[in-house]
C-alpha atoms as a PDB file:
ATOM      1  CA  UNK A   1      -3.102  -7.904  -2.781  1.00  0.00           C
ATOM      2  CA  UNK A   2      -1.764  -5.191  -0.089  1.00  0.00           C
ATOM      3  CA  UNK A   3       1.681  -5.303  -2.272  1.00  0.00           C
ATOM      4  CA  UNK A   4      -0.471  -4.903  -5.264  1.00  0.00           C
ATOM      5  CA  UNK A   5      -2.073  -1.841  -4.053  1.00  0.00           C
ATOM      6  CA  UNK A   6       0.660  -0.604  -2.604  1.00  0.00           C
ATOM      7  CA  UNK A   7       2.838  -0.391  -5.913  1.00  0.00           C
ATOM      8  CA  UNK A   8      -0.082   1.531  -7.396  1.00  0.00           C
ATOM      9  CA  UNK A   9       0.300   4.192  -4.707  1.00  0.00           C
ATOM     10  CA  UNK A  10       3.535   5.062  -5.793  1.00  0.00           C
ATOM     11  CA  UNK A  11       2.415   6.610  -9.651  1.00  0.00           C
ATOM     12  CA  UNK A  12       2.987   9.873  -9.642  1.00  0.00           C
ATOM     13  CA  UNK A  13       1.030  11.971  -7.088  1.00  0.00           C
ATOM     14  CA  UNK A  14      -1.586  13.954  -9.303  1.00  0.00           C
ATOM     15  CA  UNK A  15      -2.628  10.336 -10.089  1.00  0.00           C
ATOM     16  CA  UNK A  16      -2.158   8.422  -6.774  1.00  0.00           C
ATOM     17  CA  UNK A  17      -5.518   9.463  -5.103  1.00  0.00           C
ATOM     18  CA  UNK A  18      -7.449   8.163  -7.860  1.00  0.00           C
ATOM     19  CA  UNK A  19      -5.666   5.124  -8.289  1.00  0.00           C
ATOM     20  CA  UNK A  20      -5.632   3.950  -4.890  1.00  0.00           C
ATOM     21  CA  UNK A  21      -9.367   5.160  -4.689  1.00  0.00           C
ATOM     22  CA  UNK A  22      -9.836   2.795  -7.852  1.00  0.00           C
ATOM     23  CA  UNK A  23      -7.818   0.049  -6.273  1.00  0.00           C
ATOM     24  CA  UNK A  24     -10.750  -0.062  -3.183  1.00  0.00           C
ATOM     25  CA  UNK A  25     -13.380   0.708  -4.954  1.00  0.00           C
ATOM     26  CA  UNK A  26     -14.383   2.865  -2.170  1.00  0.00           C
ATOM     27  CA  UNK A  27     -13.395   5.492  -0.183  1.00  0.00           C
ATOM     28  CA  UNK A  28     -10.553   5.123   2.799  1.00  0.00           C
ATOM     29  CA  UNK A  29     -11.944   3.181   5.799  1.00  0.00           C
ATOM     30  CA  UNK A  30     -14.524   1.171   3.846  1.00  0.00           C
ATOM     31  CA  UNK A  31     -15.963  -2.310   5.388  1.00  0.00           C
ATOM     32  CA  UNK A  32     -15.494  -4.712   2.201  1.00  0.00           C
ATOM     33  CA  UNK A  33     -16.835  -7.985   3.427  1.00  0.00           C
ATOM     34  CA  UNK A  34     -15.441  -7.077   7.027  1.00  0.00           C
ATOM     35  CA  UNK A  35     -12.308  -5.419   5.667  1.00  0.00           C
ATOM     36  CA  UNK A  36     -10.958  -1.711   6.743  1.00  0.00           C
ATOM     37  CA  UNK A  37      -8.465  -0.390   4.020  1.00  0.00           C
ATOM     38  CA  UNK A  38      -6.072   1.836   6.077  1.00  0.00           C
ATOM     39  CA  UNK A  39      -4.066   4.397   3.906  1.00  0.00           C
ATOM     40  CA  UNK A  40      -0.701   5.573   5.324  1.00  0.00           C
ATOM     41  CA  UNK A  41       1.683   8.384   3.495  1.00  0.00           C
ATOM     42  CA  UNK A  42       4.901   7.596   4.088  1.00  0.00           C
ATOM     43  CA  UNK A  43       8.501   8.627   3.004  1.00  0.00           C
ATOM     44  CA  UNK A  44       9.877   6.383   0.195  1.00  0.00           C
ATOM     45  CA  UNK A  45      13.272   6.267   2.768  1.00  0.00           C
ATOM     46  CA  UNK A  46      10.210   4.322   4.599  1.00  0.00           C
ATOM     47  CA  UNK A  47       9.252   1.569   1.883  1.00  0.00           C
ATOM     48  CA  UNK A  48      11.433  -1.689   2.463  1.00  0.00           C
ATOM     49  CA  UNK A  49      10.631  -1.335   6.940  1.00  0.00           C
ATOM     50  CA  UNK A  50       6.933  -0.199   6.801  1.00  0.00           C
ATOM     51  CA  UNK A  51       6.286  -3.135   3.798  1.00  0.00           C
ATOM     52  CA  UNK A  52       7.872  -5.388   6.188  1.00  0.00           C
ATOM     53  CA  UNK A  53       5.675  -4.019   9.271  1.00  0.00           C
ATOM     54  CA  UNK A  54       2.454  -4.531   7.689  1.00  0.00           C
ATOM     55  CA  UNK A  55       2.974  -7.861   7.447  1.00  0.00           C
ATOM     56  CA  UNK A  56       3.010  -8.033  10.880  1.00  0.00           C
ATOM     57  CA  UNK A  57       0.685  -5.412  11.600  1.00  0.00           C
ATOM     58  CA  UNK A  58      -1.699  -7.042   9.469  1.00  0.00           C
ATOM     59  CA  UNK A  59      -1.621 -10.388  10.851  1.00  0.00           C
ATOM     60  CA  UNK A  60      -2.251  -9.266  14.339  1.00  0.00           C
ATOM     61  CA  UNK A  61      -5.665  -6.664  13.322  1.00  0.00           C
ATOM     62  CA  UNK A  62      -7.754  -9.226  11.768  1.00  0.00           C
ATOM     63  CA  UNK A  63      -9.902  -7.297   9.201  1.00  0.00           C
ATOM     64  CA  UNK A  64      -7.272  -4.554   8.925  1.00  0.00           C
ATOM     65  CA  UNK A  65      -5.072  -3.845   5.296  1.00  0.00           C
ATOM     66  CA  UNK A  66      -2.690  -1.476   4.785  1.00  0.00           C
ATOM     67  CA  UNK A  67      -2.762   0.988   1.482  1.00  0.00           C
ATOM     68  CA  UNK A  68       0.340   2.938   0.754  1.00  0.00           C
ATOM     69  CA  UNK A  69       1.616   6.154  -0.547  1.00  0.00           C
ATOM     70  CA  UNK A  70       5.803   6.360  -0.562  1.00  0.00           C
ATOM     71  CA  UNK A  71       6.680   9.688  -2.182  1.00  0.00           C
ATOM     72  CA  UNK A  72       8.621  12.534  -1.450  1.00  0.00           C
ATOM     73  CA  UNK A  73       7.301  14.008   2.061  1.00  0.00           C
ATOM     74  CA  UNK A  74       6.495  17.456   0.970  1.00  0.00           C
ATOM     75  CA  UNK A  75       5.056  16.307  -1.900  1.00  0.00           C
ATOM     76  CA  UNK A  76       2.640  13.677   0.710  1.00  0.00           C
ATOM     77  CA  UNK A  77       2.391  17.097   2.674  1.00  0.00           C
ATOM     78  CA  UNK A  78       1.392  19.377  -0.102  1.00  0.00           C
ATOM     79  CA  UNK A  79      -1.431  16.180  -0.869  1.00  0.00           C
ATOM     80  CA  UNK A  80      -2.592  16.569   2.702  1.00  0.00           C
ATOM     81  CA  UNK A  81      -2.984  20.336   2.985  1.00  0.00           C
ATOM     82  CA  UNK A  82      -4.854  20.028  -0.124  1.00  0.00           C
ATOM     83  CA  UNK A  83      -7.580  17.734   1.380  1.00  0.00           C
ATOM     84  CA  UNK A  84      -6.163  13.767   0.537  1.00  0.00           C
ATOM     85  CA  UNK A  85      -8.351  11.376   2.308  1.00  0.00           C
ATOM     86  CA  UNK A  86      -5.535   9.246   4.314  1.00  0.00           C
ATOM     87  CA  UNK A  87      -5.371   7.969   7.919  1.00  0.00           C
ATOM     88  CA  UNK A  88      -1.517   8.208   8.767  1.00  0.00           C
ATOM     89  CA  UNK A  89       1.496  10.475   7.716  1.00  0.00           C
ATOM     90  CA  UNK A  90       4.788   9.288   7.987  1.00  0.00           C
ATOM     91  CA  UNK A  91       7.551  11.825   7.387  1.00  0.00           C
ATOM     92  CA  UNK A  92      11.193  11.881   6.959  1.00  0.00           C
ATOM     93  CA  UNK A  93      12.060  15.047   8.653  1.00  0.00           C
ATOM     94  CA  UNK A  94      10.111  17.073  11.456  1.00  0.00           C
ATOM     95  CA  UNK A  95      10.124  20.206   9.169  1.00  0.00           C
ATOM     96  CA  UNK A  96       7.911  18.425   7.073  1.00  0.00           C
ATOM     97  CA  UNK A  97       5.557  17.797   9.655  1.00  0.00           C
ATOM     98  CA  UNK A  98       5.009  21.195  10.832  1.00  0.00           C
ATOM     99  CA  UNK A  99       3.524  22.242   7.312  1.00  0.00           C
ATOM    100  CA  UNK A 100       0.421  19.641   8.220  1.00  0.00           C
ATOM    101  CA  UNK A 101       0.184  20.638  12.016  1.00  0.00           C
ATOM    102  CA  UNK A 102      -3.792  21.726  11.224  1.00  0.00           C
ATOM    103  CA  UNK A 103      -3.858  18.691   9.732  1.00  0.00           C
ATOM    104  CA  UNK A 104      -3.216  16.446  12.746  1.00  0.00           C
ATOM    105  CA  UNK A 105      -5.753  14.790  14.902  1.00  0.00           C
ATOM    106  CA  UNK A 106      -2.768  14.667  18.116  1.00  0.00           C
ATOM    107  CA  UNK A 107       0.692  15.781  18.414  1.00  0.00           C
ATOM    108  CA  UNK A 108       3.386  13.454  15.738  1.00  0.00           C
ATOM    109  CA  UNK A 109       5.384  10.975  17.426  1.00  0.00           C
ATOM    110  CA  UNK A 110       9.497  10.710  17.097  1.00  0.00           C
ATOM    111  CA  UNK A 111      10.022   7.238  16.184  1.00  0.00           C
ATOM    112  CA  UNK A 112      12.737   6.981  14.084  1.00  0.00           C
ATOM    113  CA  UNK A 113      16.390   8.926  12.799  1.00  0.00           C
ATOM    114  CA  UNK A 114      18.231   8.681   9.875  1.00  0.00           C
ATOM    115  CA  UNK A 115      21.605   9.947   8.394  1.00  0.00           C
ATOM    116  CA  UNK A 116      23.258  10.448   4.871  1.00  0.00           C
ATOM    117  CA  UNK A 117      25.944   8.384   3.175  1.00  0.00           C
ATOM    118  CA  UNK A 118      27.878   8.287  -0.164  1.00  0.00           C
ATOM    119  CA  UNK A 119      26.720   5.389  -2.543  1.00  0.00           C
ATOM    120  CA  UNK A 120      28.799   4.933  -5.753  1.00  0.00           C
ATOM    121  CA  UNK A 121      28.446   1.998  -8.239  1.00  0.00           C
ATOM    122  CA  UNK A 122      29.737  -1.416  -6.530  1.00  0.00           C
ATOM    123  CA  UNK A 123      33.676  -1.222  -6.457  1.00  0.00           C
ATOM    124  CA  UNK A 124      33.603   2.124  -6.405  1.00  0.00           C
ATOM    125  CA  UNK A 125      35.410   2.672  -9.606  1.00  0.00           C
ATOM    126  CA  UNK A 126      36.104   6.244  -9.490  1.00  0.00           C
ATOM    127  CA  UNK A 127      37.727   5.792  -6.153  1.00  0.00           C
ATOM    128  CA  UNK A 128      35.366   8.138  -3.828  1.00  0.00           C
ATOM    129  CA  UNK A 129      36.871   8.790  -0.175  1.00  0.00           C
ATOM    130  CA  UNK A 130      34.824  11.324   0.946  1.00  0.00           C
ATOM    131  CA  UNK A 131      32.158  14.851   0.113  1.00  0.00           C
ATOM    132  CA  UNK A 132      35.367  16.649  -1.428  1.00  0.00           C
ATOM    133  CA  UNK A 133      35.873  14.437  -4.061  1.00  0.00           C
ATOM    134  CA  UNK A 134      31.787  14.780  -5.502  1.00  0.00           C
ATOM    135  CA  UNK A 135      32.930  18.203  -6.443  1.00  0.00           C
ATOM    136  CA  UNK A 136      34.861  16.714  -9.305  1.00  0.00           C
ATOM    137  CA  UNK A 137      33.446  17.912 -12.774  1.00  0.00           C
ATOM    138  CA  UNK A 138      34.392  14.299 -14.000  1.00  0.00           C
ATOM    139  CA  UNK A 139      31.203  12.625 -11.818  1.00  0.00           C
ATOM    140  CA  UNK A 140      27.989  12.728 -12.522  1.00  0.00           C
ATOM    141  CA  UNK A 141      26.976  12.760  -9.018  1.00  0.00           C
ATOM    142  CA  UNK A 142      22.567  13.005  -7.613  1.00  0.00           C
ATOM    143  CA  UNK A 143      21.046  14.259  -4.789  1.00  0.00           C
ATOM    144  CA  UNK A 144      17.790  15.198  -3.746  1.00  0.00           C
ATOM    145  CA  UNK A 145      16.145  18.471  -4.116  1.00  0.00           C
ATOM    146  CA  UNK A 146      16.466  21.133  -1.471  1.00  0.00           C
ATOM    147  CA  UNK A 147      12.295  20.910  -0.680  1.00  0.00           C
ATOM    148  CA  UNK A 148      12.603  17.385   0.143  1.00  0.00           C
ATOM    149  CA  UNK A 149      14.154  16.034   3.574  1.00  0.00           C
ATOM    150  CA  UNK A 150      17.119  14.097   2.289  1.00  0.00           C
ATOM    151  CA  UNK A 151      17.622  17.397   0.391  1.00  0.00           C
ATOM    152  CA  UNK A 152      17.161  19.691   2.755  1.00  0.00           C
ATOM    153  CA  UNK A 153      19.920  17.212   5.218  1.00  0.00           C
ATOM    154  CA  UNK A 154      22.030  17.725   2.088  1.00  0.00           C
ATOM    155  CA  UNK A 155      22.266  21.100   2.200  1.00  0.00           C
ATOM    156  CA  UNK A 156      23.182  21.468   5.398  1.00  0.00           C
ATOM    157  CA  UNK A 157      25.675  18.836   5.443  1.00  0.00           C
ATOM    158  CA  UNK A 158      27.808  20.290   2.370  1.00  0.00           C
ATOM    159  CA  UNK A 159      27.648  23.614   3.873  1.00  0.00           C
ATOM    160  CA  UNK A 160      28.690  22.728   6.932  1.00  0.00           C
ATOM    161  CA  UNK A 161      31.645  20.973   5.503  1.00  0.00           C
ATOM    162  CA  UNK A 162      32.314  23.527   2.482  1.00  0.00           C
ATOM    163  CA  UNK A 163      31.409  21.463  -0.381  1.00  0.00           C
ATOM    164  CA  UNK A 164      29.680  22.909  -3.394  1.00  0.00           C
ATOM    165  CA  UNK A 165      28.608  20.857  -5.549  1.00  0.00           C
ATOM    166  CA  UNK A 166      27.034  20.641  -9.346  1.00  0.00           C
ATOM    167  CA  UNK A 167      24.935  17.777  -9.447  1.00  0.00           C
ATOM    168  CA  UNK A 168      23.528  16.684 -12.203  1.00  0.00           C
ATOM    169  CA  UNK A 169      20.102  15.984 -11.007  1.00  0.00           C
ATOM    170  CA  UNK A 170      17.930  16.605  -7.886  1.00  0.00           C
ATOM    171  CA  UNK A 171      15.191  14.290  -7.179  1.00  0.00           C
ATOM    172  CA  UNK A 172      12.126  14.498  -5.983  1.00  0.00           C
ATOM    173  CA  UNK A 173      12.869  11.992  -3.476  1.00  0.00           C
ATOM    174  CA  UNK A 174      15.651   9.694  -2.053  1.00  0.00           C
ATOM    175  CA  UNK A 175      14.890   6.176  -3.595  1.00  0.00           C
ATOM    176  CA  UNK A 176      15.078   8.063  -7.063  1.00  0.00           C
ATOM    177  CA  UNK A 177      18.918   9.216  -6.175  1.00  0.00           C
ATOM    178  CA  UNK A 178      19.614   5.411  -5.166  1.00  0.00           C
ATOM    179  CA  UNK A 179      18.105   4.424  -8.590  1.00  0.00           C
ATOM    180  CA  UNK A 180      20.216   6.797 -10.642  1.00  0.00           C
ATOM    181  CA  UNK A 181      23.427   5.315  -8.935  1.00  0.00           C
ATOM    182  CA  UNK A 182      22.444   1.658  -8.942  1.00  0.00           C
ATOM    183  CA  UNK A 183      21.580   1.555 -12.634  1.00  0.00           C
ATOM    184  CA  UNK A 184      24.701   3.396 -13.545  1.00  0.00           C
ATOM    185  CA  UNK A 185      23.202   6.976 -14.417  1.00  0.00           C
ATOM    186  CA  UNK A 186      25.021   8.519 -12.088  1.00  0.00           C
ATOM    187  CA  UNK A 187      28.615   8.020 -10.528  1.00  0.00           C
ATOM    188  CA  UNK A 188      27.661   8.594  -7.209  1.00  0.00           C
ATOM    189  CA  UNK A 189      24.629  10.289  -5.473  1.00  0.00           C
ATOM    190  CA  UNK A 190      23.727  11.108  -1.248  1.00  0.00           C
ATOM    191  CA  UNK A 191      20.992   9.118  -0.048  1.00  0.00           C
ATOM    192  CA  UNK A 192      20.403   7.672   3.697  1.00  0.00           C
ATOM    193  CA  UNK A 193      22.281   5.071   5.242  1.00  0.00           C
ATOM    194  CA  UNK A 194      18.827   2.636   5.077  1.00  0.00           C
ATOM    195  CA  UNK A 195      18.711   2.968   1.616  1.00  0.00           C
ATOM    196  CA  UNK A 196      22.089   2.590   0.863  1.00  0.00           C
ATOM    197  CA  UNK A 197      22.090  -0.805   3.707  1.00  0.00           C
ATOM    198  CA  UNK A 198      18.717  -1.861   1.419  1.00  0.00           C
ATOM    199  CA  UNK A 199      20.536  -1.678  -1.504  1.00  0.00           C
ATOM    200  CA  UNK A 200      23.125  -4.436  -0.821  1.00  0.00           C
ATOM    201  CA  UNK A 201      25.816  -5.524  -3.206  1.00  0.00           C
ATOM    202  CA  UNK A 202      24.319  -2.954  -5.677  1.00  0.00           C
ATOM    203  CA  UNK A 203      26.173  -0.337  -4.751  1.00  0.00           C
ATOM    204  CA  UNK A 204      29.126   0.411  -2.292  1.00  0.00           C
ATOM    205  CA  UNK A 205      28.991   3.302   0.599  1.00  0.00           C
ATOM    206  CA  UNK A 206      31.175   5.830   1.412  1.00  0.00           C
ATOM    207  CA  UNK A 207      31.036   8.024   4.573  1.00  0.00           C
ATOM    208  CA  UNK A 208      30.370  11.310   4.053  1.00  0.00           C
ATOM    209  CA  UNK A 209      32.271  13.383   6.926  1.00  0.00           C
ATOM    210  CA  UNK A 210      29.955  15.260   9.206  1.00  0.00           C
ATOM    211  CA  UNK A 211      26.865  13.081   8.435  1.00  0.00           C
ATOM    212  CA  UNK A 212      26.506  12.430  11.774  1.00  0.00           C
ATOM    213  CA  UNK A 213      25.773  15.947  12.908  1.00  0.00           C
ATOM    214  CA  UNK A 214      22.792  16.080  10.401  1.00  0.00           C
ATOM    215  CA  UNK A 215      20.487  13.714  11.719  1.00  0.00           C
ATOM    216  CA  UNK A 216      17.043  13.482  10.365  1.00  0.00           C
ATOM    217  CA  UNK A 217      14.705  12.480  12.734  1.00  0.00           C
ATOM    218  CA  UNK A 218      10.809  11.184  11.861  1.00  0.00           C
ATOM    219  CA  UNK A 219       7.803  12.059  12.969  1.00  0.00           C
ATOM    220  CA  UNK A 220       4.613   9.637  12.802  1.00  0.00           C
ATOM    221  CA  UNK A 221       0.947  11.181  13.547  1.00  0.00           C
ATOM    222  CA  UNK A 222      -2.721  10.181  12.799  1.00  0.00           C
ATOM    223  CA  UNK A 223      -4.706  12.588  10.107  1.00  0.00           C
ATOM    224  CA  UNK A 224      -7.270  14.832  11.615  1.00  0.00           C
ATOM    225  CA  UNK A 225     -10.402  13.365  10.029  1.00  0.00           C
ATOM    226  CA  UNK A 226      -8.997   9.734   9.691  1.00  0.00           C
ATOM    227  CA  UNK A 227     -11.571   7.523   8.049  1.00  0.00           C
ATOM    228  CA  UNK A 228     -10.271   4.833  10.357  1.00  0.00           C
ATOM    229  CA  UNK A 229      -9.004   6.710  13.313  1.00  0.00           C
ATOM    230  CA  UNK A 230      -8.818   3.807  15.854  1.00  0.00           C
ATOM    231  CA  UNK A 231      -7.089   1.348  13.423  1.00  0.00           C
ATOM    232  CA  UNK A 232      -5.027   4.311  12.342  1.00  0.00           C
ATOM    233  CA  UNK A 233      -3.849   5.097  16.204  1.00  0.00           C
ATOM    234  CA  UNK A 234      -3.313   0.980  16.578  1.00  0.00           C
ATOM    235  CA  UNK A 235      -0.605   1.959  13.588  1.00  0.00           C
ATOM    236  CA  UNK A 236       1.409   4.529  14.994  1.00  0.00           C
ATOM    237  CA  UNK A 237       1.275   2.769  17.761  1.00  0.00           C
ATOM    238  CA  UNK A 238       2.777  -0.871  16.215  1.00  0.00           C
ATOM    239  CA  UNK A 239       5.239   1.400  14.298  1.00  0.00           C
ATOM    240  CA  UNK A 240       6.405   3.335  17.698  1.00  0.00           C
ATOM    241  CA  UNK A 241       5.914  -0.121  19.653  1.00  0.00           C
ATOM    242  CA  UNK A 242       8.879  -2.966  19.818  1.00  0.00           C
ATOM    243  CA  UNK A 243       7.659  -4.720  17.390  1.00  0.00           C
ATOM    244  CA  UNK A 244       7.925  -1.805  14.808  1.00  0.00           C
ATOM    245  CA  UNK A 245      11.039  -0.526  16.315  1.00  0.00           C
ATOM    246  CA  UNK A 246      13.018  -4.082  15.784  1.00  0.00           C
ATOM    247  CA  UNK A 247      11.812  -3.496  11.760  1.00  0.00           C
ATOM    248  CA  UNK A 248      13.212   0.006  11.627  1.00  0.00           C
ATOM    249  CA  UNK A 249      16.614  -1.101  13.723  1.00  0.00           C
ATOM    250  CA  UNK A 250      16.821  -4.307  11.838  1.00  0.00           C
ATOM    251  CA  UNK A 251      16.977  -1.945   8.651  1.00  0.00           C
ATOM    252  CA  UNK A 252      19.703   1.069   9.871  1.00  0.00           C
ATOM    253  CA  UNK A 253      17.248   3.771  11.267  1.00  0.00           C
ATOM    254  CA  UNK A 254      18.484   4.849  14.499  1.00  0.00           C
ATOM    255  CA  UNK A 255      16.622   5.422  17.768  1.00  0.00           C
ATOM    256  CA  UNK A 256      15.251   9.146  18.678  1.00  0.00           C
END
């Protein structure tokens, strides 16, 4: 059922509220026959590790399930400032973060970085070595918009290593880029090195030079106003325990 609910979080965001709200049948926090729903915002780069951690988390808080949102984090933000009922928000960059500081019940938690990487079709057929080569008119190559963390890291990045390039799409967030590459709409896009290590065999990764100077680290903090504060505290503090860190590691995020 979580999974369920969980892949009905992702619609699109003018719809999410209601369709998680329709999902519960009641608001966020709600005892239903002994059960607490729990509703996290997270970054899609989050998906495959937090999936895996509410397993866990789940089978060690009884009574506890897990409810989430994976989107774009300033579009999670922009549903926070604008009065979503959630517990948790996970984001991809610090940034981020800062636009919901009134929105915090305590100061975010580091618990995870992240860097970028090339991803071309498997094979790598149009024989990518490295950011110059994306500027070629001959690739349709994707990246994320400039609002969105993996955007925002992408920016920086080509700048700091002179590329320009002319993509031929910007997404709203980073699983969207992966997409684009892995079903052959695009030739090669910049996404992080989780997704690309999540993707397997799909696709094949190229370093992109300088990545490791643009690191984007994430921040974790309960919602001032939780429904579920206390169950939403016992989160962040699963995700920024051992047990949550072996997840993230065990899927290519770095340490802070």
């Amino acid at each position: 059922m979580r999974g369920l609910r969980a892949a009905a979080c992702v619609a699109p965001l003018a719809l999410a509220l209601a369709a998680c709200g329709a999902g519960s049948g009641s608001g966020s926090g709600a005892e239903e026959g002994g059960t607490t729903t729990l509703r996290v915002a997270a970054a899609a780069s989050l998906t495959a590790s937090f999936e895996e951690i509410a397993t866990d988390f789940e089978a060690a808080n009884e009574g506890v399930e897990l409810e989430f949102q994976f989107a774009g984090s300033s579009d999670l933000a922009t549903q926070i400032t604008n009065g979503a009922e959630l517990d948790v928000f996970a984001s991809a960059d610090e940034a981020t973060m800062d636009k919901v500081a009134d929105f915090t019940a305590a100061d975010p938690t580091l618990f995870a970085t992240n860097v970028l990487t090339i991803v071309t079709e498997p094979g790598n057929p149009k024989e990518i070595i490295g950011l110059k080569d994306l500027e070629s008119s001959d690739l349709a190559v994707v990246v994320c918009a400039d609002q969105v963390p993996c955007g925002a890291a992408t920016q920086t990045l080509t700048e700091q290593q002179g590329v320009t390039l002319d993509p031929a799409s910007e997404e709203s967030k980073v699983t969207d880029v992966l997409t684009k590459v892995t079903t052959g709409e695009a030739d090669a896009g910049l996404v992080y090195v989780t997704d690309a290590t999540g993707a397997g065999d799909k696709v094949d990764t190229v370093e992109a030079e300088g990545s490791d100077e643009v690191v984007n680290t994430y921040p974790i903090a309960v919602l001032e106003g939780a429904p579920s504060p206390d169950e939403a505290q016992a989160f962040v503090d699963f995700v920024t325990g051992p047990d949550g860190r072996a997840v993230l590691q065990d899927k290519g995020f770095g340490t802070p």
